[in-house]
N, C-alpha and C. Protein backbone atom coordinates (compact mmCIF):
# COMPACT_ATOMS: atom_id res chain seq x y z
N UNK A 1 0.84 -1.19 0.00
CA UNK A 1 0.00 0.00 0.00
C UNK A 1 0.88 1.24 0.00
N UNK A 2 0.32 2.21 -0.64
CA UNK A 2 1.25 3.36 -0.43
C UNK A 2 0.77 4.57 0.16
N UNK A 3 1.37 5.44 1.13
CA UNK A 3 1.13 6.49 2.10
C UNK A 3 1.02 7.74 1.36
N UNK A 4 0.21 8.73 2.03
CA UNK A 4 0.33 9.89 1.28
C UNK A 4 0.51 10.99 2.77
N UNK A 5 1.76 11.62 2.94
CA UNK A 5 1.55 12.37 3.89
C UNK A 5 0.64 13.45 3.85
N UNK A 6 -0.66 13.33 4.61
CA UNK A 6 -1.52 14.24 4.73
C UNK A 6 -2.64 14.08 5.27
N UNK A 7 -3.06 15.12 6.10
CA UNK A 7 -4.07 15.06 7.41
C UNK A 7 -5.02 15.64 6.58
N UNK A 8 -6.39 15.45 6.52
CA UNK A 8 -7.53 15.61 6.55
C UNK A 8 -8.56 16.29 7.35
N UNK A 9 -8.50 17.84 7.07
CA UNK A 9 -9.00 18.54 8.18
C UNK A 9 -10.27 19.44 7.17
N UNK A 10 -11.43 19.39 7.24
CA UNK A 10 -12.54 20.14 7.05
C UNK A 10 -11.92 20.16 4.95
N UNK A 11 -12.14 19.13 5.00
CA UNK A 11 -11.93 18.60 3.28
C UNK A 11 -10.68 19.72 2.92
N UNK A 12 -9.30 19.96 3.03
CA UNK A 12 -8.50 19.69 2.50
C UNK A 12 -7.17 19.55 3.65
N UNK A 13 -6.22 18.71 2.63
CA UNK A 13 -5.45 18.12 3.31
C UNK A 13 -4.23 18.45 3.53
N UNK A 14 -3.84 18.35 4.66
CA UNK A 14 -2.80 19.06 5.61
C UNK A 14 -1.28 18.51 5.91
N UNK A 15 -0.18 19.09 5.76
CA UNK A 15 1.21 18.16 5.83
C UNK A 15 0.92 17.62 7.55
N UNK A 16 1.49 16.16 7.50
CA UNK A 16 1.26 15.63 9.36
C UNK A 16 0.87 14.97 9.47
N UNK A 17 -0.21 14.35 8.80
CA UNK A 17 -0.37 12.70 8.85
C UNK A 17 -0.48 11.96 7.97
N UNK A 18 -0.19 10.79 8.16
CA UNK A 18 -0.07 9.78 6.49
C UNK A 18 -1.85 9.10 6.61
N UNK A 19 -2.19 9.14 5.04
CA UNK A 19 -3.43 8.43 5.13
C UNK A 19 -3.24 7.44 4.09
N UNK A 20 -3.91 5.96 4.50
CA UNK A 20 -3.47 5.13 3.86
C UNK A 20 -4.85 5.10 2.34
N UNK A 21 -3.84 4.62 1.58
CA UNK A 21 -4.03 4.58 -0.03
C UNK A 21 -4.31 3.02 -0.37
N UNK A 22 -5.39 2.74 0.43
CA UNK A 22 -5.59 1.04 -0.32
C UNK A 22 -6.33 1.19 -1.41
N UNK A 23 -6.80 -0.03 -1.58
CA UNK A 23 -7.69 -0.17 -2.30
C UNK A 23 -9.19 -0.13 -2.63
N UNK A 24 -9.78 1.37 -1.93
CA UNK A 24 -10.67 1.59 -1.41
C UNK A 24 -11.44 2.75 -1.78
N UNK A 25 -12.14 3.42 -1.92
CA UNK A 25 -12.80 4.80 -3.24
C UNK A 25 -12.02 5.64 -2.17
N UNK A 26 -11.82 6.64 -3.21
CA UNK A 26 -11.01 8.06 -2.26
C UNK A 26 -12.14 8.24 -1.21
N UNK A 27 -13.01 8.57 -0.90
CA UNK A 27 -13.33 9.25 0.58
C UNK A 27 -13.28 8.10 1.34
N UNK A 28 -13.04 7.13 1.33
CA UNK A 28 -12.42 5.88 2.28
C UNK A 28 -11.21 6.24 2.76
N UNK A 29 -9.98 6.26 1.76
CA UNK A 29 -8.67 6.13 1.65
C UNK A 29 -8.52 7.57 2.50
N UNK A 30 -9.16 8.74 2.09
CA UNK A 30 -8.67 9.89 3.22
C UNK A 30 -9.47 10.04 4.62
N UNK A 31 -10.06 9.04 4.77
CA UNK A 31 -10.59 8.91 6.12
C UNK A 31 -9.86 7.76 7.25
N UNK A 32 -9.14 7.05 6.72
CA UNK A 32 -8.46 5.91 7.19
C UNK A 32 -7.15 6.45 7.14
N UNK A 33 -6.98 7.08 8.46
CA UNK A 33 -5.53 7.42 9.37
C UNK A 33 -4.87 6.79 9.80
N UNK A 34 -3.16 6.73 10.04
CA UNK A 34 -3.01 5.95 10.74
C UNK A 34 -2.03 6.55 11.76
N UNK A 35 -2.43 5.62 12.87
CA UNK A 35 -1.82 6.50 14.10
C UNK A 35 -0.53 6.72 14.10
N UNK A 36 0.25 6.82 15.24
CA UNK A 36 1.86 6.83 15.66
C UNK A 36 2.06 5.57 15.32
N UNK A 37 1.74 4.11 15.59
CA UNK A 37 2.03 3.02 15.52
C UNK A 37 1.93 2.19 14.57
N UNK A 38 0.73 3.08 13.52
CA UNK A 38 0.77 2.54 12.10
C UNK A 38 -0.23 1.48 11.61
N UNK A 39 -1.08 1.85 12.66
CA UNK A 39 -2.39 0.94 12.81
C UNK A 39 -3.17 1.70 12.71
N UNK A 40 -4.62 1.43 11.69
CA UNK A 40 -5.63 2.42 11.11
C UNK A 40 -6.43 2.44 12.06
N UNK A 41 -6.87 4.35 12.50
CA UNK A 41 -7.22 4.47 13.61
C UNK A 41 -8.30 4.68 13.30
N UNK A 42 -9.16 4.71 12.24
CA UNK A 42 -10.41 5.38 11.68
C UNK A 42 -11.04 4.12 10.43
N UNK A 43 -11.30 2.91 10.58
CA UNK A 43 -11.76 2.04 9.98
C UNK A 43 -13.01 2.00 9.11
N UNK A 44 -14.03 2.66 9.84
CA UNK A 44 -15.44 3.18 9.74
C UNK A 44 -15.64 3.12 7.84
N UNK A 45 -14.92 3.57 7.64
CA UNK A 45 -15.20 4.60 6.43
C UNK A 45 -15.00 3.34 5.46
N UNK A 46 -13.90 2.72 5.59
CA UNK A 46 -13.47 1.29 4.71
C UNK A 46 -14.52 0.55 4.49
N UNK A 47 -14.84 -0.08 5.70
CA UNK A 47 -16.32 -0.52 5.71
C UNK A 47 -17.55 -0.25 5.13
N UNK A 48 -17.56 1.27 5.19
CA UNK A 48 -18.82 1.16 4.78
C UNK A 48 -18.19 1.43 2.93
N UNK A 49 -17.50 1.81 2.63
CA UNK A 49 -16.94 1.86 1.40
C UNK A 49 -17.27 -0.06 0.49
N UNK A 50 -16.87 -0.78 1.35
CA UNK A 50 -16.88 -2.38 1.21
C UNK A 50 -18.47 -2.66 0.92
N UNK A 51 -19.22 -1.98 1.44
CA UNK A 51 -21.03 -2.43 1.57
C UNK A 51 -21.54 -1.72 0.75
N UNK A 52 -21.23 -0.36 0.30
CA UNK A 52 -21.27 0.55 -0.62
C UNK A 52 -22.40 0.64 -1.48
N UNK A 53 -22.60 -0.74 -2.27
CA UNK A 53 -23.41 -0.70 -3.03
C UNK A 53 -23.70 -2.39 -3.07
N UNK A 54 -23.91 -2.61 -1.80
CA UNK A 54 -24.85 -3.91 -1.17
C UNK A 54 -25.73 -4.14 -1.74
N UNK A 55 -26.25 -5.57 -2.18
CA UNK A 55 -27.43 -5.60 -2.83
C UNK A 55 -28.14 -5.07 -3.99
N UNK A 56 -27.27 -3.83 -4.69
CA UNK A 56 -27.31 -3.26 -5.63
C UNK A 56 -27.44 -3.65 -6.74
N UNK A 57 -28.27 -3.97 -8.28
CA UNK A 57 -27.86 -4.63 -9.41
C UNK A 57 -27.71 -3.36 -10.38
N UNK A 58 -26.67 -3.47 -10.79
CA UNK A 58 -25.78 -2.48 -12.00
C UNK A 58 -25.02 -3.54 -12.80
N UNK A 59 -25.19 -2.78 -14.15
CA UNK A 59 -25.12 -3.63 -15.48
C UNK A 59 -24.37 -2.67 -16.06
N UNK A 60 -22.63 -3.28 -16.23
CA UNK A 60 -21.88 -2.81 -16.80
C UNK A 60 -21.74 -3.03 -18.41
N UNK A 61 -21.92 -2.23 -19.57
CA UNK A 61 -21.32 -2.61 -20.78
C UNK A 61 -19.76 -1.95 -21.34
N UNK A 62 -19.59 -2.87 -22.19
CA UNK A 62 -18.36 -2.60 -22.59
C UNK A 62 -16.88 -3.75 -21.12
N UNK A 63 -17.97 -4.95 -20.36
CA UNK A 63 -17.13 -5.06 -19.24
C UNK A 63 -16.10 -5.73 -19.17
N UNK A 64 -15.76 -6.48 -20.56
CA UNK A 64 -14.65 -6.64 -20.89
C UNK A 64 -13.45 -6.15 -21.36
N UNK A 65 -13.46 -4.98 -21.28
CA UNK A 65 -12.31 -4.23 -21.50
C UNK A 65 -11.98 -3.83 -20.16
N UNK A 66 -11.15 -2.62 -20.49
CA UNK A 66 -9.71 -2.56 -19.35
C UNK A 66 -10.87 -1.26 -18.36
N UNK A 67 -11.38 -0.31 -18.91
CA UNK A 67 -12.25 0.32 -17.67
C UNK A 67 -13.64 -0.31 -17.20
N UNK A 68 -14.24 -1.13 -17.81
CA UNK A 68 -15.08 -1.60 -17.67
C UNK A 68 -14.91 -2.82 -16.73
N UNK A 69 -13.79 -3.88 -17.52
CA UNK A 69 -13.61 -4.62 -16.01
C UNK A 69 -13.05 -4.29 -14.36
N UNK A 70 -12.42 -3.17 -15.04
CA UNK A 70 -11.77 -2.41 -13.45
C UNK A 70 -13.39 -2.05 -12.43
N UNK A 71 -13.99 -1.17 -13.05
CA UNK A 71 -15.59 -1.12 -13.03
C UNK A 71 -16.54 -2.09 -12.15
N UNK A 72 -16.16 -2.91 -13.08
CA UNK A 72 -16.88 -4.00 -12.05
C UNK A 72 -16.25 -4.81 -11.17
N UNK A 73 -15.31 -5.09 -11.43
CA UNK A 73 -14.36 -5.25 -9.84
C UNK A 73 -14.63 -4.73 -8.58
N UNK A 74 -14.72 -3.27 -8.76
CA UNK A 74 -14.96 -2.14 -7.40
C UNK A 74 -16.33 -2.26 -7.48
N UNK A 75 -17.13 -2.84 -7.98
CA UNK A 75 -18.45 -2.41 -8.00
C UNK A 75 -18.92 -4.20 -6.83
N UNK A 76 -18.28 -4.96 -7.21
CA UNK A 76 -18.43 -6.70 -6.81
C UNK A 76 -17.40 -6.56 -5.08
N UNK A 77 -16.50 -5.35 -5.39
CA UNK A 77 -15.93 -5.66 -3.69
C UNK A 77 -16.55 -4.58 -3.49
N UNK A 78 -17.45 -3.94 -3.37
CA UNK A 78 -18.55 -2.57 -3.00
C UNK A 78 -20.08 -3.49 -2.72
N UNK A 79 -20.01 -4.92 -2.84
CA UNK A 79 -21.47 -5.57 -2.93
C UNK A 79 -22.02 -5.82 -4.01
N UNK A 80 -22.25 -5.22 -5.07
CA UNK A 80 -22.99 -5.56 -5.89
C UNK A 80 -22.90 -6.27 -7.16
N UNK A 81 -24.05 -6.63 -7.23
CA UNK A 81 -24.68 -7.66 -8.24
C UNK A 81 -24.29 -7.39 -9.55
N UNK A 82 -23.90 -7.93 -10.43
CA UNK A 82 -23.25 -7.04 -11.64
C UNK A 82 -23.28 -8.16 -12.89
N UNK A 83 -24.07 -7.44 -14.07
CA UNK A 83 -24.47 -7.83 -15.10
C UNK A 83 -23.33 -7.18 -16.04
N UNK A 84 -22.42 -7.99 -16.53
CA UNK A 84 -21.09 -7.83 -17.34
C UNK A 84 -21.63 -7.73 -18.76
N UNK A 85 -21.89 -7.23 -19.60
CA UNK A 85 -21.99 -6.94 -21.13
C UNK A 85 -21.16 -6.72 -21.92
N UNK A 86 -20.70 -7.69 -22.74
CA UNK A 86 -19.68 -7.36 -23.60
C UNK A 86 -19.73 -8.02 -24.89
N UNK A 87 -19.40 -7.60 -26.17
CA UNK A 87 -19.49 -8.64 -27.39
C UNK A 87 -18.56 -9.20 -27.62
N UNK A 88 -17.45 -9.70 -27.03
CA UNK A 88 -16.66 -10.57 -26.85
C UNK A 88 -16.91 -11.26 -25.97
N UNK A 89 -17.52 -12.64 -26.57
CA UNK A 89 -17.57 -13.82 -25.47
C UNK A 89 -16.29 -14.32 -24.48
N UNK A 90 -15.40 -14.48 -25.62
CA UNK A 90 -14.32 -15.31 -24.72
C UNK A 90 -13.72 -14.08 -23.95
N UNK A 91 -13.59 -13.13 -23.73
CA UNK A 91 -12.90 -12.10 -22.96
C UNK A 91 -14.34 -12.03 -21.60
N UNK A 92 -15.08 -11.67 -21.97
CA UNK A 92 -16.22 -11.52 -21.05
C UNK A 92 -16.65 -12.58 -20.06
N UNK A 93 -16.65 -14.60 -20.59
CA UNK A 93 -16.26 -15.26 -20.09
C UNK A 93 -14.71 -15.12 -18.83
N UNK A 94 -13.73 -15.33 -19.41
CA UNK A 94 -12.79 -15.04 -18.69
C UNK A 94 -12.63 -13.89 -17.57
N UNK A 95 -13.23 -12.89 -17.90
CA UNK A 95 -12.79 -11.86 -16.44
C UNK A 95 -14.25 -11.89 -15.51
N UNK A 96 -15.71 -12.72 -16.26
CA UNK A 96 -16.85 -12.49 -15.45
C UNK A 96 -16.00 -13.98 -14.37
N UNK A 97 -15.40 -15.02 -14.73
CA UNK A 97 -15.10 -15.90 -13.96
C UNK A 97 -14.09 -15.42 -12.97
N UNK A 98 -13.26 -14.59 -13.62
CA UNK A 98 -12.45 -14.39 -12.48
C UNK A 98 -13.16 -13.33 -11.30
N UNK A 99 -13.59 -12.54 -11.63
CA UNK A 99 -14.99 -12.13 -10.44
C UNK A 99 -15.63 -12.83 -9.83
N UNK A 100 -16.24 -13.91 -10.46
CA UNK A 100 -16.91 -15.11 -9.44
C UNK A 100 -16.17 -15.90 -8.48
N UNK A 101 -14.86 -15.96 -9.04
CA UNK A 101 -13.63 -16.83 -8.23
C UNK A 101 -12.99 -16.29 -6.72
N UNK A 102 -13.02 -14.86 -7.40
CA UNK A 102 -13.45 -14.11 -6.22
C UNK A 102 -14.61 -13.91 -5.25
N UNK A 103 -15.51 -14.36 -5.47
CA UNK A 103 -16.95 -14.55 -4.68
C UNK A 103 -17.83 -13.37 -4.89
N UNK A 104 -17.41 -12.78 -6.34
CA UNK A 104 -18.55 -11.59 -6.72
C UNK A 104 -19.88 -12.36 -7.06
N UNK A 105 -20.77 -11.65 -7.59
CA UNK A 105 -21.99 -11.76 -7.80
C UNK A 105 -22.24 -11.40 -9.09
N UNK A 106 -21.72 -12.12 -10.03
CA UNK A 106 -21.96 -11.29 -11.30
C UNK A 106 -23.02 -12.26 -12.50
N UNK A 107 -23.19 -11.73 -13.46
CA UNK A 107 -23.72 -12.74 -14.36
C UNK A 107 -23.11 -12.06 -15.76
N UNK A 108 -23.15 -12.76 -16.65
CA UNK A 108 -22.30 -11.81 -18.36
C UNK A 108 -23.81 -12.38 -19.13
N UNK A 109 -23.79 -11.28 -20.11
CA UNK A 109 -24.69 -11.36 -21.37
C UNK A 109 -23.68 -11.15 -22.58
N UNK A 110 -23.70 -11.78 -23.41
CA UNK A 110 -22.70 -11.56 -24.82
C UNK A 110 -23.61 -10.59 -25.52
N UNK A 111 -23.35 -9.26 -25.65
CA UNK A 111 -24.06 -8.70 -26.70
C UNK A 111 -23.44 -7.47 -27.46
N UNK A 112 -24.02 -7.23 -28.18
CA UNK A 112 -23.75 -5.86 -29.37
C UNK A 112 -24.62 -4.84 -29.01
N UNK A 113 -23.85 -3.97 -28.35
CA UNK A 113 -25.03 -2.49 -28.05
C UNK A 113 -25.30 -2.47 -28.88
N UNK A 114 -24.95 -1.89 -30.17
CA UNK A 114 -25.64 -1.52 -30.92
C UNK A 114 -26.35 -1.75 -31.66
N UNK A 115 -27.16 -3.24 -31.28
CA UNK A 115 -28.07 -3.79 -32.31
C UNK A 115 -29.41 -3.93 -30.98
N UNK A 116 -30.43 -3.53 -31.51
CA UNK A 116 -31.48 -2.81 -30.49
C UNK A 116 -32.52 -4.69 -29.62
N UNK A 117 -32.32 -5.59 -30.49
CA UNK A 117 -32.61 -6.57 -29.79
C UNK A 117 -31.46 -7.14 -28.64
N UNK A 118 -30.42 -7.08 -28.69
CA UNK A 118 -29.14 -7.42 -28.10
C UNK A 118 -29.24 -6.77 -26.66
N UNK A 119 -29.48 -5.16 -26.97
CA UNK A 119 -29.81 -4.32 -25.52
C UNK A 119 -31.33 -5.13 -25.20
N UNK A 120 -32.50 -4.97 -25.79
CA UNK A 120 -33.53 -5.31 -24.84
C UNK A 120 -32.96 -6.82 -24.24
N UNK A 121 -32.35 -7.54 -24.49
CA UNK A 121 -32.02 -9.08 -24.17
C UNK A 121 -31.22 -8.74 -22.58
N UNK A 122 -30.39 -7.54 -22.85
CA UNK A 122 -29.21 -7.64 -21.91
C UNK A 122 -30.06 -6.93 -20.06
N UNK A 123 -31.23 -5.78 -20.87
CA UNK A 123 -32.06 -5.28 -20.28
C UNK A 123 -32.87 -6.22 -19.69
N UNK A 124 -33.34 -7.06 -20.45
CA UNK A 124 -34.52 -8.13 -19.34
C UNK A 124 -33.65 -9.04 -18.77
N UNK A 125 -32.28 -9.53 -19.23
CA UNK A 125 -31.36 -10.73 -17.95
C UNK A 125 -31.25 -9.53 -16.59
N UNK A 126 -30.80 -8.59 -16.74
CA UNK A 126 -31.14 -8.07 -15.32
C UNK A 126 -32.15 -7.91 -14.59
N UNK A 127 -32.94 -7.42 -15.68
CA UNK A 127 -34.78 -8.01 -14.65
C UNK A 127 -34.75 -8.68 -14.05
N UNK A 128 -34.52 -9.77 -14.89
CA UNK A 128 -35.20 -11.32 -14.57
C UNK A 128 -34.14 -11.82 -13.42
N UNK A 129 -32.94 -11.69 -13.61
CA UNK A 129 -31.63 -12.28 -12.83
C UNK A 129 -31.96 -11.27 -11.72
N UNK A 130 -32.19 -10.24 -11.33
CA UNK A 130 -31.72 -9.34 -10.15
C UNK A 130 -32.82 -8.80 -9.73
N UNK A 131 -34.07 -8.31 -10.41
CA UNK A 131 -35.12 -8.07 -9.87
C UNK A 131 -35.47 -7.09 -10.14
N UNK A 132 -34.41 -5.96 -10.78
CA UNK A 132 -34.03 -4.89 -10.85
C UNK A 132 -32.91 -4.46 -11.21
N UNK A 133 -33.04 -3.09 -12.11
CA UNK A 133 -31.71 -2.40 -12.51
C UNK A 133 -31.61 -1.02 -11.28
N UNK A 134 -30.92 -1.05 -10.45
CA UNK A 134 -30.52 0.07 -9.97
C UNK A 134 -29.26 1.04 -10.58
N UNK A 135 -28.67 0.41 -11.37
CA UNK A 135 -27.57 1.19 -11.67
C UNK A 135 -26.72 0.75 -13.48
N UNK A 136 -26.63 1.90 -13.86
CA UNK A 136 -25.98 1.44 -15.09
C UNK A 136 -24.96 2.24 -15.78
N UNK A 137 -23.60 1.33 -16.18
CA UNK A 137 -22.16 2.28 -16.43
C UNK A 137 -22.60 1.52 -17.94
N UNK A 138 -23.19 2.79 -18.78
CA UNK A 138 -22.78 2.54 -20.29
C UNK A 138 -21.70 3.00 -20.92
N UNK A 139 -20.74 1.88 -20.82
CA UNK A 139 -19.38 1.98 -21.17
C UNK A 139 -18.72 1.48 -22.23
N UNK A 140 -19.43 1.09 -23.37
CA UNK A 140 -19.41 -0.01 -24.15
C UNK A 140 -18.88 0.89 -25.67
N UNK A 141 -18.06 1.32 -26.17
CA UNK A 141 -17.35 1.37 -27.00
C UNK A 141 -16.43 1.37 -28.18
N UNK A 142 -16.21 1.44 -28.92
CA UNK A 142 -15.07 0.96 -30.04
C UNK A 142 -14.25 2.59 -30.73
N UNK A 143 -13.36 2.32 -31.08
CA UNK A 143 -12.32 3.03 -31.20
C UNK A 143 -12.30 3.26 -32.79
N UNK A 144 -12.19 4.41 -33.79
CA UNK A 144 -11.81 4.29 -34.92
C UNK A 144 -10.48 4.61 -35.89
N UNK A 145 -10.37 4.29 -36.89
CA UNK A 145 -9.25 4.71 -37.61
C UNK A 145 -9.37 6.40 -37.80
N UNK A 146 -7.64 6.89 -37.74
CA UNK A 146 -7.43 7.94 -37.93
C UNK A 146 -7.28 8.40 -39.32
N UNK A 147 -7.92 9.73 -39.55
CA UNK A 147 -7.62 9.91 -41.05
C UNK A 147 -8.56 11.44 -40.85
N UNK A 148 -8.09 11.90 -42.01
CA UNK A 148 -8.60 13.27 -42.19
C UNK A 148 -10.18 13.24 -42.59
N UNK A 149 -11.31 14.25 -42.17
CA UNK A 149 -12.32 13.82 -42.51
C UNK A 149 -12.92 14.27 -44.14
N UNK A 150 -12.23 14.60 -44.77
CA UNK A 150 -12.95 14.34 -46.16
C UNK A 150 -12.08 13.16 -46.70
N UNK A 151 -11.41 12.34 -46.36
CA UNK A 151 -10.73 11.10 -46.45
C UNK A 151 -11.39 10.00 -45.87
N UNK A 152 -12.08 10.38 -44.82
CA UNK A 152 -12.38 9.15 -43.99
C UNK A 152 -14.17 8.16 -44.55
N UNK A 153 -13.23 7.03 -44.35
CA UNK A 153 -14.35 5.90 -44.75
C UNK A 153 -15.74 6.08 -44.40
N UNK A 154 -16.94 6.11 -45.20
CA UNK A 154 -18.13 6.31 -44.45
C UNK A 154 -18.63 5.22 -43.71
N UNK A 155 -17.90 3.77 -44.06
CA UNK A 155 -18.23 2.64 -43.30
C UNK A 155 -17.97 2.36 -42.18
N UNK A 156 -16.47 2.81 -42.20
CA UNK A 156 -16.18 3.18 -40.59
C UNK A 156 -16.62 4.59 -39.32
N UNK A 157 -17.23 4.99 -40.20
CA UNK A 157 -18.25 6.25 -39.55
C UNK A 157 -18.96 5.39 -38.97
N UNK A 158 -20.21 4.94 -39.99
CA UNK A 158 -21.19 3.92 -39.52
C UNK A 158 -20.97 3.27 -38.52
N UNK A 159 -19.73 2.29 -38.45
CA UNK A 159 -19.46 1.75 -37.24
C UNK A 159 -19.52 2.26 -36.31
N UNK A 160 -18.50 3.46 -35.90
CA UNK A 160 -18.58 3.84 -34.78
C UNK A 160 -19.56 4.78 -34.41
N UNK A 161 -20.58 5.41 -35.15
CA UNK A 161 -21.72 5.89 -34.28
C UNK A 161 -22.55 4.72 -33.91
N UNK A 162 -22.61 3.44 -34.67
CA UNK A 162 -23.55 2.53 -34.39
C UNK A 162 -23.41 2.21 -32.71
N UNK A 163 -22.31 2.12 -32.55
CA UNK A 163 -21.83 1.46 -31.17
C UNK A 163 -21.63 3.10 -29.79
N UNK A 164 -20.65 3.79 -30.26
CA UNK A 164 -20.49 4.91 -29.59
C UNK A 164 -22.02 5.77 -29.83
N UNK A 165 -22.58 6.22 -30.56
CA UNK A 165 -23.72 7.04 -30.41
C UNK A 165 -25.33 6.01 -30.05
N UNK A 166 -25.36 5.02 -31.10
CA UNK A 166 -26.50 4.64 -30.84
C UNK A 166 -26.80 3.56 -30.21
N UNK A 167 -25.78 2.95 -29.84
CA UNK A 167 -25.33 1.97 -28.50
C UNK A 167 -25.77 2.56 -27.13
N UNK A 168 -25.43 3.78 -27.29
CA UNK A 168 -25.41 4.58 -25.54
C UNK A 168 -26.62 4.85 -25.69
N UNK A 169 -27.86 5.55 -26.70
CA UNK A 169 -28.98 5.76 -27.26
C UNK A 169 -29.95 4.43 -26.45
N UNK A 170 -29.96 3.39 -27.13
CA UNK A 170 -30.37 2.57 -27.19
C UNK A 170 -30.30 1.83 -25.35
N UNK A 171 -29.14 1.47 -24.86
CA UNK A 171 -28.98 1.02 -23.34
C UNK A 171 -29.89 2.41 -22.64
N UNK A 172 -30.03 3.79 -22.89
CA UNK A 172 -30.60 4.56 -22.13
C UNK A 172 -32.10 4.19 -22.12
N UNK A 173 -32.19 3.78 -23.65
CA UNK A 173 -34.10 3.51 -23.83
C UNK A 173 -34.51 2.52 -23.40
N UNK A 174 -33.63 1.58 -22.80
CA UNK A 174 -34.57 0.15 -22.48
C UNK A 174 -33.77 0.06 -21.15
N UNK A 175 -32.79 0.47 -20.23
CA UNK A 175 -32.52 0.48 -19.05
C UNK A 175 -33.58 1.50 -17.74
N UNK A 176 -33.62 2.86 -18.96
CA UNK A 176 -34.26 3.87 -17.94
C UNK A 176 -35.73 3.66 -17.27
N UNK A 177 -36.31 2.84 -18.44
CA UNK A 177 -37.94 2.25 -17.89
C UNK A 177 -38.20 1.71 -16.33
N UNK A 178 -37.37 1.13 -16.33
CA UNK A 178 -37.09 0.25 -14.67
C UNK A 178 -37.28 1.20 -14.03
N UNK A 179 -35.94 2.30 -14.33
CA UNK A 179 -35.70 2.83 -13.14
C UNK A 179 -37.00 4.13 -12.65
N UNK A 180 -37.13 4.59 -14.05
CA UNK A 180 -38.58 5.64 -14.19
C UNK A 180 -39.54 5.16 -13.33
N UNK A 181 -39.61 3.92 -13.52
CA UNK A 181 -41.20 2.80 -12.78
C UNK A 181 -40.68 3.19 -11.31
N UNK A 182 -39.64 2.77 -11.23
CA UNK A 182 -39.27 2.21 -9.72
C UNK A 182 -38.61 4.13 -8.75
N UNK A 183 -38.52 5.20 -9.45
CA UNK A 183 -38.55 6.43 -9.26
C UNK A 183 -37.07 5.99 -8.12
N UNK A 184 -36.07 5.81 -9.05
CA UNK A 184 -34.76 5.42 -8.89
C UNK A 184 -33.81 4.78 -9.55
N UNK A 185 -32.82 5.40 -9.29
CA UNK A 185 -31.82 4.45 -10.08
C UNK A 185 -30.39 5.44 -10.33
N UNK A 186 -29.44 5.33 -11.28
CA UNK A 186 -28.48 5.71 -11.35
C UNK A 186 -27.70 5.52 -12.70
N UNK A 187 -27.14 6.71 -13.89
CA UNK A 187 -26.11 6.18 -15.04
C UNK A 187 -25.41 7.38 -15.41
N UNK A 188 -24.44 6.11 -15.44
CA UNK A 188 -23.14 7.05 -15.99
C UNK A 188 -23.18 6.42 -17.57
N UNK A 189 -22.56 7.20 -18.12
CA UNK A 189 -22.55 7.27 -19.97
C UNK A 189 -21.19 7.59 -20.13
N UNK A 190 -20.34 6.95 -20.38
CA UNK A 190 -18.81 6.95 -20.83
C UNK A 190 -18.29 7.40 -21.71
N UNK A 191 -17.32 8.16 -22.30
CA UNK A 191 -16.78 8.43 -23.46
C UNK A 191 -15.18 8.97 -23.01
N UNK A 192 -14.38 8.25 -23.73
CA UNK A 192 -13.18 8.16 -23.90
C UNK A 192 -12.08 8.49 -25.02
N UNK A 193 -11.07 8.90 -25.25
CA UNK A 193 -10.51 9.41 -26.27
C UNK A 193 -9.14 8.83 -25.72
């Protein structure tokens, strides 16, 4: 673990005490002091950081990649239930198991945001599997070739709004219903460069 010298006084932080830097969301990590002896004198916060999102079902897409599985990692040692989406089977296989191996709670759907039966499919396994969508990281993505734009391919346009624009489109229209009904819920919408 690594230390950060600095005390925590009325939200900002002060040279004089080290606060430990685990593996834990920042307002954990700057609440967990440690004394003269180097033993965390303020635990509280870890804890409830760990329960966080107890019982919770959030449906990550895109969760086979590198932010998406990080994503649901913290989301499975935070408690919750987590519906992995990705259109790579064998990658999505492999890291939803290694979450389970760990004793997460997860389930994977193989799908293509951007094809509008694929989302309602990925939308009702969380229904049906969890009871409920409380939470959703539409993170699901693809990357395109560089090139000048009166050069650039219109096929690879297509692609990537299919997935980046009407991917995120589409998970908003058939996730938000739940939450509208149920007058709750939670999403983040991703975009990366």
């Amino acid at each position: 673990a690594q230390h950060v010298e600095a005390h925590r006084t009325r939200g900002t932080l002060v040279p004089g005490r080290q606060y430990h830097a685990g593996p834990f969301p920042l307002a954990a990590r700057r609440a967990t002091t440690e004394s003269a002896d180097g033993r965390a004198a303020d635990t509280r916060l870890q804890e409830s950081a760990m329960s966080r999102h107890a019982d919770r079902s959030i449906i990550v897409t895109g969760a086979a990649g590198a932010i998406g599985f990080a994503t649901c990692e913290i989301l499975v040692r935070e408690g919750a239930k987590v519906l992995m989406v990705d259109i790579n089977a064998a990658r999505l296989t492999e890291r939803s198991d290694a979450l389970r191996a760990k004793g997460g709670r997860v389930e994977k759907c193989v799908a293509d945001c951007g094809e509008e039966a694929d989302v309602r499919r990925y939308e009702q396994a969380a229904v049906t599997g969890f009871g409920r969508i409380d939470g959703f990281f539409n993170n699901a993505g693809v990357e395109g070739k560089l090139a000048p734009t009166h050069e650039y391919d219109v096929a690879e346009f297509d692609r990537l709004t299919r997935v980046n624009m009407r991917g995120v489109f589409l998970g908003l229209r058939y996730v938000l219903p739940d939450m509208v009904r149920r007058g709750s819920g939670s999403v983040v919408n991703m975009a990366s460069i």
